[in-house]
PDB file of N, CA and C in Angstrom:
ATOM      1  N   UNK A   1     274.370  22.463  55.110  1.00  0.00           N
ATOM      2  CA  UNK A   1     275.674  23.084  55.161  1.00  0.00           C
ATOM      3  C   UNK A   1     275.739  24.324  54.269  1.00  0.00           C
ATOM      4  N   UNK A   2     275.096  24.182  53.131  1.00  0.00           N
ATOM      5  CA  UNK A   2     275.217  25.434  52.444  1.00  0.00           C
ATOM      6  C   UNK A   2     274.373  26.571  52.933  1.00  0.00           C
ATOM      7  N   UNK A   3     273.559  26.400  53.963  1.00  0.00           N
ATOM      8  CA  UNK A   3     273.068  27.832  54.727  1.00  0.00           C
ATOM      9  C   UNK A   3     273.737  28.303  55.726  1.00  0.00           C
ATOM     10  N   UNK A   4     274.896  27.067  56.218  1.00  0.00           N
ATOM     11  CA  UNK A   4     275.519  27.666  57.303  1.00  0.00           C
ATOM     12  C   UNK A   4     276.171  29.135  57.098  1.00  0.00           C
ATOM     13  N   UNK A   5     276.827  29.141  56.241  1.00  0.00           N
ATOM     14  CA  UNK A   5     277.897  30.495  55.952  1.00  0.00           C
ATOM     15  C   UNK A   5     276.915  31.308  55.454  1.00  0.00           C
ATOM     16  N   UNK A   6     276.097  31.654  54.890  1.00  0.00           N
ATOM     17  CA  UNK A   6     275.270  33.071  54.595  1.00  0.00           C
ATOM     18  C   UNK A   6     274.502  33.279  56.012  1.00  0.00           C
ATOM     19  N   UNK A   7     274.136  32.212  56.811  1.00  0.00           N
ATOM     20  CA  UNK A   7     273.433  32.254  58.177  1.00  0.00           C
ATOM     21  C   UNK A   7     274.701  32.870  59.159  1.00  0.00           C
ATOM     22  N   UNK A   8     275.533  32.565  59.052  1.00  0.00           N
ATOM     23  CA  UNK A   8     277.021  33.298  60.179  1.00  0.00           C
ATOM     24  C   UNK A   8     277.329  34.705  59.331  1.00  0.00           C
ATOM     25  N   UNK A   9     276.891  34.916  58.412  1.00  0.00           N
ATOM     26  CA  UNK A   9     277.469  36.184  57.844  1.00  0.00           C
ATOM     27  C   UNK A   9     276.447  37.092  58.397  1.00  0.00           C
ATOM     28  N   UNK A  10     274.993  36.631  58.306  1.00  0.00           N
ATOM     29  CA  UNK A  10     274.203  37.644  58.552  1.00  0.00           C
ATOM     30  C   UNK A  10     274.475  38.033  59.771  1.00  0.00           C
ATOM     31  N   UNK A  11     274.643  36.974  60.507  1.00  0.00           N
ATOM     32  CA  UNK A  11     274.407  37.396  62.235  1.00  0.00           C
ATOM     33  C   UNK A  11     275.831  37.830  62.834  1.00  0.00           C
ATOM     34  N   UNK A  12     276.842  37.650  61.960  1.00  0.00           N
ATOM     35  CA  UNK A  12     278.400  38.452  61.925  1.00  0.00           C
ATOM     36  C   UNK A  12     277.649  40.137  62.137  1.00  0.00           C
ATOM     37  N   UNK A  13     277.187  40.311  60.676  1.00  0.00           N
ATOM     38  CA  UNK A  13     277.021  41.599  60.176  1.00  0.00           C
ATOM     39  C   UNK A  13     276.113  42.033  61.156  1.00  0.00           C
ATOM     40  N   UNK A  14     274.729  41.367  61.884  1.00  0.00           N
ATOM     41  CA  UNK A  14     273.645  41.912  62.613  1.00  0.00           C
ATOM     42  C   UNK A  14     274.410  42.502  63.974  1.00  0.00           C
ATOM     43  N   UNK A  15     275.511  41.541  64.090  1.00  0.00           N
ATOM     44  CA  UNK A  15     275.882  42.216  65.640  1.00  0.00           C
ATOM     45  C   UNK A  15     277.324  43.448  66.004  1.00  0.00           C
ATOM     46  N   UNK A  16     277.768  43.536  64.274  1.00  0.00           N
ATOM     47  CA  UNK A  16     278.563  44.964  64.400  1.00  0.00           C
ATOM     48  C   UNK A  16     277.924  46.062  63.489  1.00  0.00           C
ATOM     49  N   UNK A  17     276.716  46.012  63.197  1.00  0.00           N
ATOM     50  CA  UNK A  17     275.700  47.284  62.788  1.00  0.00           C
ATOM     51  C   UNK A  17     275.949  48.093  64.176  1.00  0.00           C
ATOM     52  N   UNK A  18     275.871  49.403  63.673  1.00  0.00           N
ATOM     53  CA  UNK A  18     276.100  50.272  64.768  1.00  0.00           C
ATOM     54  C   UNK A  18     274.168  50.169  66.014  1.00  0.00           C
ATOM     55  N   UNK A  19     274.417  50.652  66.981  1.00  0.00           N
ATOM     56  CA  UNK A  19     273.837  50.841  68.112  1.00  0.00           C
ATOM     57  C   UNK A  19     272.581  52.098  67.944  1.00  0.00           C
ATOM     58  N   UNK A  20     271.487  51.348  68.098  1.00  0.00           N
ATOM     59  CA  UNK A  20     270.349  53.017  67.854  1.00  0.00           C
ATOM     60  C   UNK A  20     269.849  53.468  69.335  1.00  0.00           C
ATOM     61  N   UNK A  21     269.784  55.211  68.904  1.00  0.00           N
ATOM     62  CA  UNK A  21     269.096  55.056  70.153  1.00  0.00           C
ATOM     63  C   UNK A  21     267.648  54.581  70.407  1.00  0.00           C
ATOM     64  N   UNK A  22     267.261  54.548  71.938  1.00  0.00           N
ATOM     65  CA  UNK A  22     265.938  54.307  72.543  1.00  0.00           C
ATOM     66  C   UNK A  22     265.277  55.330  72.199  1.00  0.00           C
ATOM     67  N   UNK A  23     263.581  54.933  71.432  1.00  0.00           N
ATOM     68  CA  UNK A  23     262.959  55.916  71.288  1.00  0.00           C
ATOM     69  C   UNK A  23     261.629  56.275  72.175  1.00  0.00           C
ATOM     70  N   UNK A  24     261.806  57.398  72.699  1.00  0.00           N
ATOM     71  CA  UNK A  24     260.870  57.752  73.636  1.00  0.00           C
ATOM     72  C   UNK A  24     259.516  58.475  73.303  1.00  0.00           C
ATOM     73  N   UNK A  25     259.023  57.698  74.694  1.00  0.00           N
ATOM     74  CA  UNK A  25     257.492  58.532  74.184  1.00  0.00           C
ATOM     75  C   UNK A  25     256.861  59.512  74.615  1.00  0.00           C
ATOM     76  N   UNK A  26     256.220  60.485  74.175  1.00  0.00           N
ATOM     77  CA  UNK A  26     255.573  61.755  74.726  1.00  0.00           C
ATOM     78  C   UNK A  26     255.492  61.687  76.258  1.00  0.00           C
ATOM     79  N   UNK A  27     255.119  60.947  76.654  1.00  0.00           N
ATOM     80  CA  UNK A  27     254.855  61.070  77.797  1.00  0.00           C
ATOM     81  C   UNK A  27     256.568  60.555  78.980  1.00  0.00           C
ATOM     82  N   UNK A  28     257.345  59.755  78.389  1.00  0.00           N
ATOM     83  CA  UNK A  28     258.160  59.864  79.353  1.00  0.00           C
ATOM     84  C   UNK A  28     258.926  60.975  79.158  1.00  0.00           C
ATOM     85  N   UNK A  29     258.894  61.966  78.308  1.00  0.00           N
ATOM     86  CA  UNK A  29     259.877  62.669  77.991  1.00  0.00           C
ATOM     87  C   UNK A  29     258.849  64.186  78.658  1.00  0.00           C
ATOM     88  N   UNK A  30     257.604  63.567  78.799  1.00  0.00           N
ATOM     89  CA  UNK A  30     256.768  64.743  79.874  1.00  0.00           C
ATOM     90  C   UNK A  30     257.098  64.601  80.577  1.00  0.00           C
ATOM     91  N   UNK A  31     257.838  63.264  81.332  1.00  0.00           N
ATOM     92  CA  UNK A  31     258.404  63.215  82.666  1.00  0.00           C
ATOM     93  C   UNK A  31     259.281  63.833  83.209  1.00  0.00           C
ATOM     94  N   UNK A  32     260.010  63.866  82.268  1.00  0.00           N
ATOM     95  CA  UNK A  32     261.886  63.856  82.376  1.00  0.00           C
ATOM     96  C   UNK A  32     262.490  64.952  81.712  1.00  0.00           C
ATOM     97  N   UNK A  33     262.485  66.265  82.777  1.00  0.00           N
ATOM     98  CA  UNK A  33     262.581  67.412  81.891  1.00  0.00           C
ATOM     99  C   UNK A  33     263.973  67.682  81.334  1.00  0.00           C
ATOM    100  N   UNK A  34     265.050  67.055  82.015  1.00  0.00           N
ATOM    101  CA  UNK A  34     266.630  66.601  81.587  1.00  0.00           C
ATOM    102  C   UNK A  34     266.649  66.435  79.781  1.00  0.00           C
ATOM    103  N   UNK A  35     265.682  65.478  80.069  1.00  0.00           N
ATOM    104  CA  UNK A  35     265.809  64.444  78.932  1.00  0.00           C
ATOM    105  C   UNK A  35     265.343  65.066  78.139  1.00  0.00           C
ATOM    106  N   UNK A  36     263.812  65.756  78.462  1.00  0.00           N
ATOM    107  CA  UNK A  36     263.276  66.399  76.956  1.00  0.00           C
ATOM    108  C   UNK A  36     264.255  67.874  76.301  1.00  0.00           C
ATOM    109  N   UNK A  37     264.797  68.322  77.297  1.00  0.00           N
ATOM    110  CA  UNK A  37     265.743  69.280  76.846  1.00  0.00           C
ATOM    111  C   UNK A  37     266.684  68.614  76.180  1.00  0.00           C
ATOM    112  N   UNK A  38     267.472  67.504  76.361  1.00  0.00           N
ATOM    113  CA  UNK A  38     269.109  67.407  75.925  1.00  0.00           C
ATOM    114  C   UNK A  38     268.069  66.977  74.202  1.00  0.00           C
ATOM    115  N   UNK A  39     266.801  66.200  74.225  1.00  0.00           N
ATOM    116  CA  UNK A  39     266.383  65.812  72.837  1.00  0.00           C
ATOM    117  C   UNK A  39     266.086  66.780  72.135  1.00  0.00           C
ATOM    118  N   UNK A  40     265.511  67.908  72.808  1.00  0.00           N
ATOM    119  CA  UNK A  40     265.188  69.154  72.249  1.00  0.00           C
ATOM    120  C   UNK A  40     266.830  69.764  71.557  1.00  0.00           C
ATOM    121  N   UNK A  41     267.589  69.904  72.280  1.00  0.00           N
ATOM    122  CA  UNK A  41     268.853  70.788  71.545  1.00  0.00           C
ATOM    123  C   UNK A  41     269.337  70.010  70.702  1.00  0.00           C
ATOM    124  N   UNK A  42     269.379  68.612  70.919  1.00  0.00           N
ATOM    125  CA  UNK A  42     270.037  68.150  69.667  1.00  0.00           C
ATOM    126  C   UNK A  42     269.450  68.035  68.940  1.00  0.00           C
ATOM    127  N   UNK A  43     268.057  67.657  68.532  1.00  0.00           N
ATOM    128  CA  UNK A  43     266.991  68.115  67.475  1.00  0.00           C
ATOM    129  C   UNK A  43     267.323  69.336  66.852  1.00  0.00           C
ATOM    130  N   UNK A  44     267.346  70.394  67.560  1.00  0.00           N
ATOM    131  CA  UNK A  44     267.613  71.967  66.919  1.00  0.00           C
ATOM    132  C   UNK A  44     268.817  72.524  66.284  1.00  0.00           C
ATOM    133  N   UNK A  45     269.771  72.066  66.408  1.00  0.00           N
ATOM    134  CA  UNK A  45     271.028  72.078  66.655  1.00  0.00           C
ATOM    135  C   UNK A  45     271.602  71.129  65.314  1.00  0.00           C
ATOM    136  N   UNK A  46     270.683  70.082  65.186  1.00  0.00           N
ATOM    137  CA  UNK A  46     270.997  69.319  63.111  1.00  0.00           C
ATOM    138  C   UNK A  46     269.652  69.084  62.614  1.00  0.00           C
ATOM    139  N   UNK A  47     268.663  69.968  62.262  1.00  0.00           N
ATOM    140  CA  UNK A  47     267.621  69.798  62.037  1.00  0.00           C
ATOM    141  C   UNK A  47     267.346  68.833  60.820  1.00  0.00           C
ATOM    142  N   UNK A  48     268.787  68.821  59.798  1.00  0.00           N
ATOM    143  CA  UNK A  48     268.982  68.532  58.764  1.00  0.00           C
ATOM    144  C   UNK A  48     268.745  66.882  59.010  1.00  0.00           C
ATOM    145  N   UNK A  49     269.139  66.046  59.389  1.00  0.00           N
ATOM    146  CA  UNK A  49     269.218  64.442  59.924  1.00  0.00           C
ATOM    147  C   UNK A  49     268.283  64.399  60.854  1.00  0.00           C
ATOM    148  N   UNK A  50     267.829  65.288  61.606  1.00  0.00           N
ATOM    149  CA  UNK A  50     267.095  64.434  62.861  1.00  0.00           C
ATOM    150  C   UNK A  50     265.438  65.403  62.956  1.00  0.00           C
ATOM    151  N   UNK A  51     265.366  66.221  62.050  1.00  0.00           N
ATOM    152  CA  UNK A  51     264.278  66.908  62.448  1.00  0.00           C
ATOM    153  C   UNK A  51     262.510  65.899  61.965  1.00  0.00           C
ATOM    154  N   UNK A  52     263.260  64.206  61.783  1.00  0.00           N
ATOM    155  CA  UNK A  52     262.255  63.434  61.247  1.00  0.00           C
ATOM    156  C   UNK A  52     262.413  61.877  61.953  1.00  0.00           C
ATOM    157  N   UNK A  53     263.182  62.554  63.085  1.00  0.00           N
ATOM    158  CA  UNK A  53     263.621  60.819  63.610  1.00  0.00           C
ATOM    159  C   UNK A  53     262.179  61.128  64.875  1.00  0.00           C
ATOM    160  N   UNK A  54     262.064  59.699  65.096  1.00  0.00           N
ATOM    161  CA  UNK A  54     260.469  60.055  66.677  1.00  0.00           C
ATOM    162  C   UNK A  54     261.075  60.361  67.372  1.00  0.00           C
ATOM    163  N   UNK A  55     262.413  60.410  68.193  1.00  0.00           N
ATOM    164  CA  UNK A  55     262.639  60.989  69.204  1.00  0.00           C
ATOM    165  C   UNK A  55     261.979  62.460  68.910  1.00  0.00           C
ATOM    166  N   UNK A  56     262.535  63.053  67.614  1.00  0.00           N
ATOM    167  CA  UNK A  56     262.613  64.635  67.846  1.00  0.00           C
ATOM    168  C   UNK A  56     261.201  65.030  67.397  1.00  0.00           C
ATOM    169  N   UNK A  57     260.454  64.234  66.879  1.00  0.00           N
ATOM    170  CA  UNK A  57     259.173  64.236  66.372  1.00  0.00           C
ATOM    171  C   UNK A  57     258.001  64.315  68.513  1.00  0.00           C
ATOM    172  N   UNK A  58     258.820  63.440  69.183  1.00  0.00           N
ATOM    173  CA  UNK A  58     258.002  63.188  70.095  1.00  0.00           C
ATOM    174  C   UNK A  58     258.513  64.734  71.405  1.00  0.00           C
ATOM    175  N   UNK A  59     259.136  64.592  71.112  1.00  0.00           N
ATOM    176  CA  UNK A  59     260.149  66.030  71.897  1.00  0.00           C
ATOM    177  C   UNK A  59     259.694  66.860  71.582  1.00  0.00           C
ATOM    178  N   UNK A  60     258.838  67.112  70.194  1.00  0.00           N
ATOM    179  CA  UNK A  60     258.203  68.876  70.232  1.00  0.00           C
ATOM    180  C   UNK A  60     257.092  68.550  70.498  1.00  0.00           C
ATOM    181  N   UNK A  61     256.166  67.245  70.468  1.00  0.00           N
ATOM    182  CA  UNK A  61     254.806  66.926  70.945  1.00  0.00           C
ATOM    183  C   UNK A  61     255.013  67.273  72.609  1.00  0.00           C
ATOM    184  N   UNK A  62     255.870  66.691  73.548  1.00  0.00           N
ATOM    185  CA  UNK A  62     256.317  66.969  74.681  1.00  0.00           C
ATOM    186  C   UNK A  62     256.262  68.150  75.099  1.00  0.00           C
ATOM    187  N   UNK A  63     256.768  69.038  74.330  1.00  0.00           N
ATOM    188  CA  UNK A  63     257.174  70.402  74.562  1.00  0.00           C
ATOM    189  C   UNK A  63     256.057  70.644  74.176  1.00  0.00           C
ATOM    190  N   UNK A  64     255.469  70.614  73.648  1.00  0.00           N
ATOM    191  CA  UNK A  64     254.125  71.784  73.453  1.00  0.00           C
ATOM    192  C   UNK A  64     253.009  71.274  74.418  1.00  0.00           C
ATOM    193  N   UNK A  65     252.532  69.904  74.492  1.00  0.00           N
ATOM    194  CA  UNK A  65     251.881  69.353  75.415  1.00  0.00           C
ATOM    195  C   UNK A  65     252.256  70.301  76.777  1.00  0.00           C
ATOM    196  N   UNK A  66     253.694  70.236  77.369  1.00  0.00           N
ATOM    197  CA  UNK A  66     253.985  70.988  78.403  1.00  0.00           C
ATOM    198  C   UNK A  66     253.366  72.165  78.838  1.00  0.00           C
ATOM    199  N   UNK A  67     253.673  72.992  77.134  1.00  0.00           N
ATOM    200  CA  UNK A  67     253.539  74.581  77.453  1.00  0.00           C
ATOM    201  C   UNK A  67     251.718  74.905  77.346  1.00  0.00           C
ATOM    202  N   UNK A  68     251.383  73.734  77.022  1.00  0.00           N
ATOM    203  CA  UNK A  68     250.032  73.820  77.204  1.00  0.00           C
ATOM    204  C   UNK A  68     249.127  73.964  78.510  1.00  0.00           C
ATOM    205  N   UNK A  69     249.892  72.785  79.102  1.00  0.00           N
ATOM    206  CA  UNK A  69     249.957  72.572  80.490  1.00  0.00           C
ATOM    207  C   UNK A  69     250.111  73.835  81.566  1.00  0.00           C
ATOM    208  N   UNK A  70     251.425  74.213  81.221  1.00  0.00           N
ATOM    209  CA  UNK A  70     251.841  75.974  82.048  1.00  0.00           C
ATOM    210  C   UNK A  70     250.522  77.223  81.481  1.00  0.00           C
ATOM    211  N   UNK A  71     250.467  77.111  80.501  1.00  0.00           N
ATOM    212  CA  UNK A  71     249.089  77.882  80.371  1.00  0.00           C
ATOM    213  C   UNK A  71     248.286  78.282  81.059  1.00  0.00           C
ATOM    214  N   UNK A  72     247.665  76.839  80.632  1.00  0.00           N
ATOM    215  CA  UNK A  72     246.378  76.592  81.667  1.00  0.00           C
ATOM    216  C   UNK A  72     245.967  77.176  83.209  1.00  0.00           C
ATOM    217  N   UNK A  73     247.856  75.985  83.709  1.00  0.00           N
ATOM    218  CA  UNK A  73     247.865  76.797  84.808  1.00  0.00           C
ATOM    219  C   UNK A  73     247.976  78.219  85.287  1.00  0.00           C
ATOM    220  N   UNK A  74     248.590  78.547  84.572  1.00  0.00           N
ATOM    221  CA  UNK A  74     248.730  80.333  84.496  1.00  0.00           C
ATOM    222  C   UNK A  74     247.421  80.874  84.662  1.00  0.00           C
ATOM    223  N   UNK A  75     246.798  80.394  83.839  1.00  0.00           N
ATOM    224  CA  UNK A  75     245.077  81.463  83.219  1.00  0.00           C
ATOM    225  C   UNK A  75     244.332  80.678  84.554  1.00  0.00           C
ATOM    226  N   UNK A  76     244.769  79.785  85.754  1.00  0.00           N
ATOM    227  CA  UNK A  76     243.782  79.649  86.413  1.00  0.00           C
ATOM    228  C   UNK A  76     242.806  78.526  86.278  1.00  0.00           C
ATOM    229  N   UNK A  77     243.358  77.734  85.455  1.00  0.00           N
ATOM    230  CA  UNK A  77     242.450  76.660  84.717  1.00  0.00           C
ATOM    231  C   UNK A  77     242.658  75.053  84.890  1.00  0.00           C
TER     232      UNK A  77
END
């Protein structure tokens, strides 16, 4: 009985912690050019808070992977 109430508090508290987002990976966000843009501007846009979260960490891997990609193709390759 005496674990009951610190055991209901935690799981009180676990289920009104706020909501995170889904973090994506290089490659679906190579997919999804919507997506890698809206992560890209909001990355740029508070560099201050988010320029260290993986979304925005995986969003410039994305983006450069990409422009690597257009390159290539460009030069024929």
């Amino acid at each position: 009985m005496k674990w009951f109430l610190p055991t209901m508090a935690v799981l009180f508290l676990s289920a009104c912690s706020a909501q995170t987002e889904a973090v994506y990976t290089v490659d679906e966000l190579v997919a999804d050019d919507a997506l890698l843009a809206r992560i890209i501007v909001q990355c740029r846009n508070n560099p201050g808070e988010l320029s260290d979260t993986p979304n925005c960490r995986n969003a410039e891997a994305a983006d450069g992977k990409l422009r690597l990609e257009r390159m290539r193709q460009s030069l024929g390759g």
